[in-house]
Protein backbone atom coordinates (compact mmCIF):
# COMPACT_ATOMS: atom_id res chain seq x y z
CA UNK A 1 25.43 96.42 59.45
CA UNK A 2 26.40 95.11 62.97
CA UNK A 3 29.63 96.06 64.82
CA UNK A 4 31.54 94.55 67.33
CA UNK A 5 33.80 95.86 69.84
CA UNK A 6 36.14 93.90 72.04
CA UNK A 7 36.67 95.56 75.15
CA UNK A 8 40.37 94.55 76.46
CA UNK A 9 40.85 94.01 80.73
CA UNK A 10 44.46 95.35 81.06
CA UNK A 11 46.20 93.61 84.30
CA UNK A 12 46.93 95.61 86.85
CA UNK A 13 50.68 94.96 88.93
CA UNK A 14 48.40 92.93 91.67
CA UNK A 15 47.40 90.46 89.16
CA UNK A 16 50.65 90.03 87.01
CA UNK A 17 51.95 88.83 90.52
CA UNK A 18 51.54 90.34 93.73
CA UNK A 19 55.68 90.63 94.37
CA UNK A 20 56.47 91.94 91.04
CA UNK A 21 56.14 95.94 90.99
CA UNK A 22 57.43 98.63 89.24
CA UNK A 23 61.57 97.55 87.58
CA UNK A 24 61.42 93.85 88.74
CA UNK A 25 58.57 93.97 85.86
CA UNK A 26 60.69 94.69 83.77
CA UNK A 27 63.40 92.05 84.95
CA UNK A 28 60.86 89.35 84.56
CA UNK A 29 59.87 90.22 80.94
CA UNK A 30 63.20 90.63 79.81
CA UNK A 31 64.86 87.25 81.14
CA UNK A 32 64.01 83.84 82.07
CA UNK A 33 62.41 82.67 85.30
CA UNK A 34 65.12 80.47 86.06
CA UNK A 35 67.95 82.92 85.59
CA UNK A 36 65.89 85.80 87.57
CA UNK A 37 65.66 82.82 90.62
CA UNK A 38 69.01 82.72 90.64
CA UNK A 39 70.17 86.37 90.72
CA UNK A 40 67.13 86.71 93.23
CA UNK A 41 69.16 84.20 95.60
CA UNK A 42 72.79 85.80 94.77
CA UNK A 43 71.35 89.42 96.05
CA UNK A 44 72.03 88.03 100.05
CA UNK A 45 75.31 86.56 99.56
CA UNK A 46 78.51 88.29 99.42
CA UNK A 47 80.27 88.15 96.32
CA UNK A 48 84.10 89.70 97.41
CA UNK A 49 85.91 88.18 99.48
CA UNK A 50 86.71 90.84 102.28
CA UNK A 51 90.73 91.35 102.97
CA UNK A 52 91.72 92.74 106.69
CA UNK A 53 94.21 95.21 106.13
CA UNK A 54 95.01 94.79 110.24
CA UNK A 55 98.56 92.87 109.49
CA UNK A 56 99.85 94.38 106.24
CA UNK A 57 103.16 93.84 104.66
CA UNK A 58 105.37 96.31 102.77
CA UNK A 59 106.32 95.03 98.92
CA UNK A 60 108.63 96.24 96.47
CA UNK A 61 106.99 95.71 92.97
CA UNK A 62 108.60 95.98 89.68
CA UNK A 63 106.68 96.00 85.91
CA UNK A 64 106.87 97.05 82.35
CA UNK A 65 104.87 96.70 79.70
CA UNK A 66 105.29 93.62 77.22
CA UNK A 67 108.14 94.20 74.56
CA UNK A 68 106.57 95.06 70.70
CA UNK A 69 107.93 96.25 67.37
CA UNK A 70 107.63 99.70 68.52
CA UNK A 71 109.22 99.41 71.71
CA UNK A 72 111.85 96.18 72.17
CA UNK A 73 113.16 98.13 75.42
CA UNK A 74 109.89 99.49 77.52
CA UNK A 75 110.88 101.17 80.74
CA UNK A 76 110.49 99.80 84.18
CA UNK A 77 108.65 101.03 87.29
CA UNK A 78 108.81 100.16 90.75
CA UNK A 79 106.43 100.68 93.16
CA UNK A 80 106.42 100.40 97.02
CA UNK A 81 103.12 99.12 98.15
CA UNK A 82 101.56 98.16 101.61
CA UNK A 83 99.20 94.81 101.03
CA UNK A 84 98.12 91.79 103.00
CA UNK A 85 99.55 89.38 100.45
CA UNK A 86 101.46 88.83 97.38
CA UNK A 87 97.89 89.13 95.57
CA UNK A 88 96.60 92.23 96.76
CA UNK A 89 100.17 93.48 96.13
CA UNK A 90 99.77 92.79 92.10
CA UNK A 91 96.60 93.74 92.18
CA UNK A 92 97.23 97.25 93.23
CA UNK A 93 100.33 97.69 91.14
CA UNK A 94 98.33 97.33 88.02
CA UNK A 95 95.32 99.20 89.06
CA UNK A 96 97.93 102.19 89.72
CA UNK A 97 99.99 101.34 86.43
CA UNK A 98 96.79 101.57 84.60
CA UNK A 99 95.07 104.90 85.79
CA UNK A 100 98.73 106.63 85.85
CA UNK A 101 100.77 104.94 82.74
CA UNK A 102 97.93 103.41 81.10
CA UNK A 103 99.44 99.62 81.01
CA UNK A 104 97.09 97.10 81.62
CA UNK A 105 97.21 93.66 83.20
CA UNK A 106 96.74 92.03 80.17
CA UNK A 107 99.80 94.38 78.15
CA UNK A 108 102.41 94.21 80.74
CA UNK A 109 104.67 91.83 82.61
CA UNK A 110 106.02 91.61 86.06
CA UNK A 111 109.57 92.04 86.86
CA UNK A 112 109.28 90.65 90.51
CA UNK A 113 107.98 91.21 93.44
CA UNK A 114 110.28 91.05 96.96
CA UNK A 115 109.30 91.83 100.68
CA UNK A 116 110.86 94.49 102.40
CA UNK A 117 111.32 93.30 106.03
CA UNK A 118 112.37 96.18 108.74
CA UNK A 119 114.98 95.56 111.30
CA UNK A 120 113.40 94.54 114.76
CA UNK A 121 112.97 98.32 116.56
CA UNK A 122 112.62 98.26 120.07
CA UNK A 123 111.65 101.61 120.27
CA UNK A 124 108.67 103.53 119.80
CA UNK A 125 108.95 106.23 117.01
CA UNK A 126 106.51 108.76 115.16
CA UNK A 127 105.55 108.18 111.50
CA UNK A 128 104.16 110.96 109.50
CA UNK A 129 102.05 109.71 106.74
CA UNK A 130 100.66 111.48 103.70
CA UNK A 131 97.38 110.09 102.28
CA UNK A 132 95.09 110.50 99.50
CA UNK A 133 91.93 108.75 99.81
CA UNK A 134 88.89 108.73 97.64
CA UNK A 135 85.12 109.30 99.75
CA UNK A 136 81.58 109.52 98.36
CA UNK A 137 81.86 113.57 97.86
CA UNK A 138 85.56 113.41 95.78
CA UNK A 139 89.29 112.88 96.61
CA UNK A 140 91.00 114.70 99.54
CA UNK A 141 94.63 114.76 100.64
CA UNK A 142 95.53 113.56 104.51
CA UNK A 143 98.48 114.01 107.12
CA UNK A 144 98.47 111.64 109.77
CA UNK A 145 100.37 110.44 112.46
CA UNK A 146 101.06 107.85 114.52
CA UNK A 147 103.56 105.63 116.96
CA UNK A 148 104.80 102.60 116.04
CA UNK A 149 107.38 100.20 116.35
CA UNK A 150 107.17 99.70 112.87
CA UNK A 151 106.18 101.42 109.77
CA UNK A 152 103.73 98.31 108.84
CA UNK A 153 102.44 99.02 111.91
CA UNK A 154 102.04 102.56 111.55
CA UNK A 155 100.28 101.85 108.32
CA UNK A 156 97.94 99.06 109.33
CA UNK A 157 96.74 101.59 112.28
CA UNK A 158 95.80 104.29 109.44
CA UNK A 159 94.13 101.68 107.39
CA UNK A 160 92.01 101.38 110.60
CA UNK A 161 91.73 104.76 111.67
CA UNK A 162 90.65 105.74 107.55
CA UNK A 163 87.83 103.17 107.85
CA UNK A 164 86.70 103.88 111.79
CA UNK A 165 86.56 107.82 111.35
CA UNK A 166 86.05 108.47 107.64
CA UNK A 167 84.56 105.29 106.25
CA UNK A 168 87.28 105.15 104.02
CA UNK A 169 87.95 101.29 102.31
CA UNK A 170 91.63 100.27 102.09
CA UNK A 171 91.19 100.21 98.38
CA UNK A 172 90.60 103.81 97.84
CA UNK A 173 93.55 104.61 99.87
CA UNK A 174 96.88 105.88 98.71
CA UNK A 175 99.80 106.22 100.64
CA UNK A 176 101.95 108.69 98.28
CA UNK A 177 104.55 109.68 101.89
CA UNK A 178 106.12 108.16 104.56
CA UNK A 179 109.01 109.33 106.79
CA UNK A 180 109.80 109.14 110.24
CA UNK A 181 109.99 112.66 112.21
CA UNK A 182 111.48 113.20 115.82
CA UNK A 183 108.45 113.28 118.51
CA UNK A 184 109.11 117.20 119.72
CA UNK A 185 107.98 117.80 115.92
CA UNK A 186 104.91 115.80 115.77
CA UNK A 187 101.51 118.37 115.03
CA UNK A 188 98.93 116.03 115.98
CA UNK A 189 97.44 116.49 119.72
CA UNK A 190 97.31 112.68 120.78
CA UNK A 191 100.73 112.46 119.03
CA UNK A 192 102.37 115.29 121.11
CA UNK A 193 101.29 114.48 124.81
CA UNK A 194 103.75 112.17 124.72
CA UNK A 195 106.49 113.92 124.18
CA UNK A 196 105.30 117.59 126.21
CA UNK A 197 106.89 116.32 130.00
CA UNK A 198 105.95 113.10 131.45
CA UNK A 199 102.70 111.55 130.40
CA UNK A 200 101.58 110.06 133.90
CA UNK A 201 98.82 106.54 133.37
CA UNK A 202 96.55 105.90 136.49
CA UNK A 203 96.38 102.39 137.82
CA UNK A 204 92.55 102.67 138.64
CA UNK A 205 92.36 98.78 140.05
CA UNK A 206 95.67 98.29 141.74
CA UNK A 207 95.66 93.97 143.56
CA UNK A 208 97.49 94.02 146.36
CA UNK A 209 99.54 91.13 146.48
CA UNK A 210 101.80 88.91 148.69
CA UNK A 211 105.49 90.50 148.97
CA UNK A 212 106.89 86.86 149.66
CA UNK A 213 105.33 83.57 148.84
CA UNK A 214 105.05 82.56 152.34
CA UNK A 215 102.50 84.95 153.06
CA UNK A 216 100.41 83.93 150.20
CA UNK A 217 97.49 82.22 150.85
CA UNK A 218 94.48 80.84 148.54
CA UNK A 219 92.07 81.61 151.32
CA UNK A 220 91.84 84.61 154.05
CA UNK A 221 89.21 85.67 156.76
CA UNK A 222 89.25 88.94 155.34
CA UNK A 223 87.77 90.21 151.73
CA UNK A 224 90.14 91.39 149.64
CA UNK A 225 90.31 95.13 148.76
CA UNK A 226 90.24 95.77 144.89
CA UNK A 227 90.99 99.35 145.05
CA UNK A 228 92.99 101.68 146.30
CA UNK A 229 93.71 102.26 149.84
């Protein structure tokens, strides 16, 4: 009797392909070379467009859920809701009517959607804001405040503010307050130096400049002084 035995050379990662370790294995046994090419070339780009939340709008929304057997009369909800655009605005109505009411997109109808426009201040005031925003550890509740002209404005500088200090993205940000409180009530430090006395600004490069235009002159003997004298 004479036996045989076949004695098998498993590859090793380095010979299946020296760029292919560990899960992209995995990837390349499970789908196509063509397909993995292409996600391989999608990885770089960016797939969402980004939206600036610098010049935001305030929008009333209003939405119900799609009339049915059970319910020929649903109710209606309106929501107030700072966006960029009409889109975002929609988008973030439903995302909110979804997680709160449980109405989706796809089972409910909108009502309309207006633009709130605020009268033309002159003035500087103080908005107080209440927040709840969503970070990497859980969700946590905010007070902030700032001055404005505006309360867009107010709200576009907390969008900024949210993603500067806490790296906080405008989608995981709800605004649930807003009012507008007198400046001798403000908490916040950088709010209140404004109104304790009378904030004072330096001019650190002050130009002197010709009183009348016949003493001005596009050149003179002397160098100009830049600071102050």
């Amino acid at each position: 009797f004479f036996f045989f035995f076949f004695f098998f050379k498993q590859k090793t990662a380095y010979e299946i392909g020296v760029r292919l370790v560990g899960s992209e294995m995995c990837i390349r046994d499970s789908i196509n070379a063509e397909y993995m090419g292409f996600l391989i070339g999608q990885m770089g780009k960016e797939t969402r467009p980004q939206v600036s939340m610098k010049n935001v709008k305030q929008y009333l929304v209003v939405g119900r859920a799609k009339p049915s057997d059970a319910d020929s009369e649903p109710k209606i909800y309106r929501m107030r809701v700072f966006a960029p655009n009409t889109v975002v605005a929609k988008s973030r109505f439903w995302a909110l009517m979804r997680k709160q009411k449980k109405i989706k997109h796809s089972h409910g109808e909108l009502v309309g959607i207006h633009e709130i426009h605020e009268s033309l201040g002159r003035s500087v005031k103080v908005y107080g804001l209440v927040i709840r925003y969503q970070s990497r550890t859980g969700y946590h509740n905010m007070y902030k405040e700032y001055r404005d002209t505006s309360l867009c404005g107010a709200i576009s500088q907390m969008y900024m503010d949210m993603a500067g200090r806490h790296r906080a993205r405008a989608n995981t940000i709800h605004v649930i307050r807003t009012a507008v409180i007198p400046p001798e009530k403000a908490k916040r430090g950088e709010i209140k130096i404004f109104s304790e006395g009378n904030p004072k600004f330096p001019l650190l490069n002050k130009i002197s400049r010709a009183p009348i235009k016949k003493f001005k002159s596009v050149f003179q003997a002397k160098r100009p002084s830049l600071f102050n004298q």
